[in-house]
C-alpha atoms as a PDB file:
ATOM      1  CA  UNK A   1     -54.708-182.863  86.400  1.00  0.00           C
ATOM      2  CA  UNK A   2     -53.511-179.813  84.997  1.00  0.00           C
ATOM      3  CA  UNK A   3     -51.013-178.131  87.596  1.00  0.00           C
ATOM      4  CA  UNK A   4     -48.828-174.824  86.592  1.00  0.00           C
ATOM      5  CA  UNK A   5     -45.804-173.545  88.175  1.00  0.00           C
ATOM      6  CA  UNK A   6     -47.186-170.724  89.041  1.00  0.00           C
ATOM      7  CA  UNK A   7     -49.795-172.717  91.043  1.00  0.00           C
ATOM      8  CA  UNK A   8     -46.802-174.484  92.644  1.00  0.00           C
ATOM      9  CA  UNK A   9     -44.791-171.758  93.562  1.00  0.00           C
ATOM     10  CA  UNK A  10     -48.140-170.053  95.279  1.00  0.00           C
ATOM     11  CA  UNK A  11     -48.370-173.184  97.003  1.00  0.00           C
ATOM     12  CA  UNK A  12     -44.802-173.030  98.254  1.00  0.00           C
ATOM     13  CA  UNK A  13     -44.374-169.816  99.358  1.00  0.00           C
ATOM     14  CA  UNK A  14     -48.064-170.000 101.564  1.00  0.00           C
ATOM     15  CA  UNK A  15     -46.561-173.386 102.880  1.00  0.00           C
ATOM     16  CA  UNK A  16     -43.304-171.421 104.144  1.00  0.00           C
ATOM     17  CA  UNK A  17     -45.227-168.730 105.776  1.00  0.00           C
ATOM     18  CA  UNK A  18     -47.498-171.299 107.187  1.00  0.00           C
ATOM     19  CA  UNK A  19     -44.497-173.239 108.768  1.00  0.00           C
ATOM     20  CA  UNK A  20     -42.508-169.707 110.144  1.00  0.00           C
ATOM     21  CA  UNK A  21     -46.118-168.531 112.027  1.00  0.00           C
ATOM     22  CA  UNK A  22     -46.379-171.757 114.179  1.00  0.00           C
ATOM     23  CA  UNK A  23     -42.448-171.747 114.306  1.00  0.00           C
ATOM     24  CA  UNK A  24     -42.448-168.327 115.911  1.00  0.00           C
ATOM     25  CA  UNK A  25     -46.322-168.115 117.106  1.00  0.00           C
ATOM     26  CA  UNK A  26     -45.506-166.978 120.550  1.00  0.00           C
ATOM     27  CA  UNK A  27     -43.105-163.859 119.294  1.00  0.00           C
ATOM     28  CA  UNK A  28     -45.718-163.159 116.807  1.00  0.00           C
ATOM     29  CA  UNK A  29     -48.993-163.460 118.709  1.00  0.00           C
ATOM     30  CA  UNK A  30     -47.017-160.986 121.547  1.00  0.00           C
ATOM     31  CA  UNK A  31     -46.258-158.459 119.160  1.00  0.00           C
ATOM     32  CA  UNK A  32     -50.394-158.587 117.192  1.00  0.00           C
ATOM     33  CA  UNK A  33     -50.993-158.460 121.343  1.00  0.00           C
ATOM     34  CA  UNK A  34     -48.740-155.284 122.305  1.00  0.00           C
ATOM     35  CA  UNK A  35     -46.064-154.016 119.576  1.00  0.00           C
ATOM     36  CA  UNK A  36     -42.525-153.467 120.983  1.00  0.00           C
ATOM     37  CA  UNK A  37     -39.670-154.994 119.509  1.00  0.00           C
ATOM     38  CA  UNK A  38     -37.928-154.272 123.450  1.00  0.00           C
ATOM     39  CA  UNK A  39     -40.488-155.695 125.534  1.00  0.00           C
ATOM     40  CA  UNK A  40     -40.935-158.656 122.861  1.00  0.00           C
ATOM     41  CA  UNK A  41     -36.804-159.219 123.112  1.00  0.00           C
ATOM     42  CA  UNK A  42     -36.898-158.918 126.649  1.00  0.00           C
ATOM     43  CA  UNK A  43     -40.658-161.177 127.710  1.00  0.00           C
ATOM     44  CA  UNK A  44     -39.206-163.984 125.060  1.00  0.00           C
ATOM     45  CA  UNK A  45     -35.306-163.554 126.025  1.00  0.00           C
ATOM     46  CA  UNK A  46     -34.160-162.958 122.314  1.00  0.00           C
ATOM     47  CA  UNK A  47     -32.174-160.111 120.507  1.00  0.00           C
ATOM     48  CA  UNK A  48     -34.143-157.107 119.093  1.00  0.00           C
ATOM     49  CA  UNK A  49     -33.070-157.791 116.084  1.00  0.00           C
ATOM     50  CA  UNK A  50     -34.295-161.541 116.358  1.00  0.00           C
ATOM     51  CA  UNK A  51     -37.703-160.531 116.920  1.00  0.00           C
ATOM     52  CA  UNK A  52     -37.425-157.568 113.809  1.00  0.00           C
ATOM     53  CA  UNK A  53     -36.374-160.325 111.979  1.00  0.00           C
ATOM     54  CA  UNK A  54     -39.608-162.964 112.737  1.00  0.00           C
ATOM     55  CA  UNK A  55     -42.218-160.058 112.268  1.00  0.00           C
ATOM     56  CA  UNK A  56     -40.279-158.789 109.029  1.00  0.00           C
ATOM     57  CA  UNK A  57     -40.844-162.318 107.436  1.00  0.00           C
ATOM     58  CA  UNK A  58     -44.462-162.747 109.041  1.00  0.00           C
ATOM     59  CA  UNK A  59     -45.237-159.673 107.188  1.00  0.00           C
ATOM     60  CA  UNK A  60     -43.803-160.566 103.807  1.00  0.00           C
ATOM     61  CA  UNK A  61     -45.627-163.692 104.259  1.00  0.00           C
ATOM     62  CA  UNK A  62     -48.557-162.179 104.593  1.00  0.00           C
ATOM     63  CA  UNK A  63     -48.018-159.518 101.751  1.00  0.00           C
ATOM     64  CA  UNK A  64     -47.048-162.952  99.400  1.00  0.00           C
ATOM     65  CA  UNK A  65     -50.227-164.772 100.394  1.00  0.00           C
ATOM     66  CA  UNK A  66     -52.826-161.334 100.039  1.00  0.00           C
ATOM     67  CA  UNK A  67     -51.009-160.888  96.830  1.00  0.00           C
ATOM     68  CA  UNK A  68     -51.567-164.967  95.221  1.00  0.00           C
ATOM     69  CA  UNK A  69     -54.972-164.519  96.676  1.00  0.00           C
ATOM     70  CA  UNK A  70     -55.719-161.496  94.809  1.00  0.00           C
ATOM     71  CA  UNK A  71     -54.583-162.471  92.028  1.00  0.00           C
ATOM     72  CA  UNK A  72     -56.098-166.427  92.029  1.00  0.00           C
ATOM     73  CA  UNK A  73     -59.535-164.142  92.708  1.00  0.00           C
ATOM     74  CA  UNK A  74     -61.184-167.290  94.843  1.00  0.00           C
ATOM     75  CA  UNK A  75     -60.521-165.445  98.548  1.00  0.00           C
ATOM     76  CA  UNK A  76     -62.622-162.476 100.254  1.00  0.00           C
ATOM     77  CA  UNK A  77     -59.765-160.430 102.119  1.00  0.00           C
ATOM     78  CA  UNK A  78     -59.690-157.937 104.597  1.00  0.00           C
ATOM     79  CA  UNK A  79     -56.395-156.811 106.524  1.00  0.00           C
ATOM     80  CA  UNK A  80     -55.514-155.368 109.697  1.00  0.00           C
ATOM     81  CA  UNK A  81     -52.682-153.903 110.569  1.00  0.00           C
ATOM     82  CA  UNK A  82     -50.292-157.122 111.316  1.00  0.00           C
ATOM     83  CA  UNK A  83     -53.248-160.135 110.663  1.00  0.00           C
ATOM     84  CA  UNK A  84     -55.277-161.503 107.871  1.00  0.00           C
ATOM     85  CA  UNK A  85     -58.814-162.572 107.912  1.00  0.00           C
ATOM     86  CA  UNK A  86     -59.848-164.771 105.000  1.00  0.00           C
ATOM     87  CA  UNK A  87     -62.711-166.268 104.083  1.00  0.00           C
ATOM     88  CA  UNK A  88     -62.893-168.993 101.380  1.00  0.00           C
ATOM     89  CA  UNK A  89     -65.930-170.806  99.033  1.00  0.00           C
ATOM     90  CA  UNK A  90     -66.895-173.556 101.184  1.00  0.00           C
ATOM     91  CA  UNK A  91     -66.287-175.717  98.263  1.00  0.00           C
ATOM     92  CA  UNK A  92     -63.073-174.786  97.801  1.00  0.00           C
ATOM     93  CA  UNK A  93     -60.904-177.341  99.018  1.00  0.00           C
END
């Protein structure tokens, strides 16, 4: 088994955006629902800037994992404006 560092840093950083969505799911599902850092603050009791701060990492994640995926060439990908619809080889994993 033949693994490169690039292959494990891919793997890392779509393992840390994996963990913040579920850690922040509710913030981030309420502002793919209705945008508005305010109304998210407010709904979820949380700074503004708390809630800039969870949707400015969701969207690097997704940025880092569109960008390994483009580049590994195994994913079909098509974006929307905060979400990420992916569709993989059945065979691949």
């Amino acid at each position: 088994m033949n693994i490169s560092i690039i292959d494990m840093t891919h793997v890392f950083y779509l393992i840390k955006g994996h963990m913040h969505y579920h850690d922040n799911i509710d913030i981030i599902n309420s502002y793919n629902n209705k945008p508005g850092l305010v109304n998210i603050a407010k709904k979820h009791k949380i700074a503004v800037e708390q809630v800039y701060n969870i949707m400015r990492e969701y969207r690097l994640n997704q940025l880092n994992k569109n960008v390994i995926i483009a580049k590994k060439g195994t994913y079909n990908v098509s974006t929307t404006r905060t979400t990420t619809k992916i569709s993989r080889p059945k065979d691949y994993f």
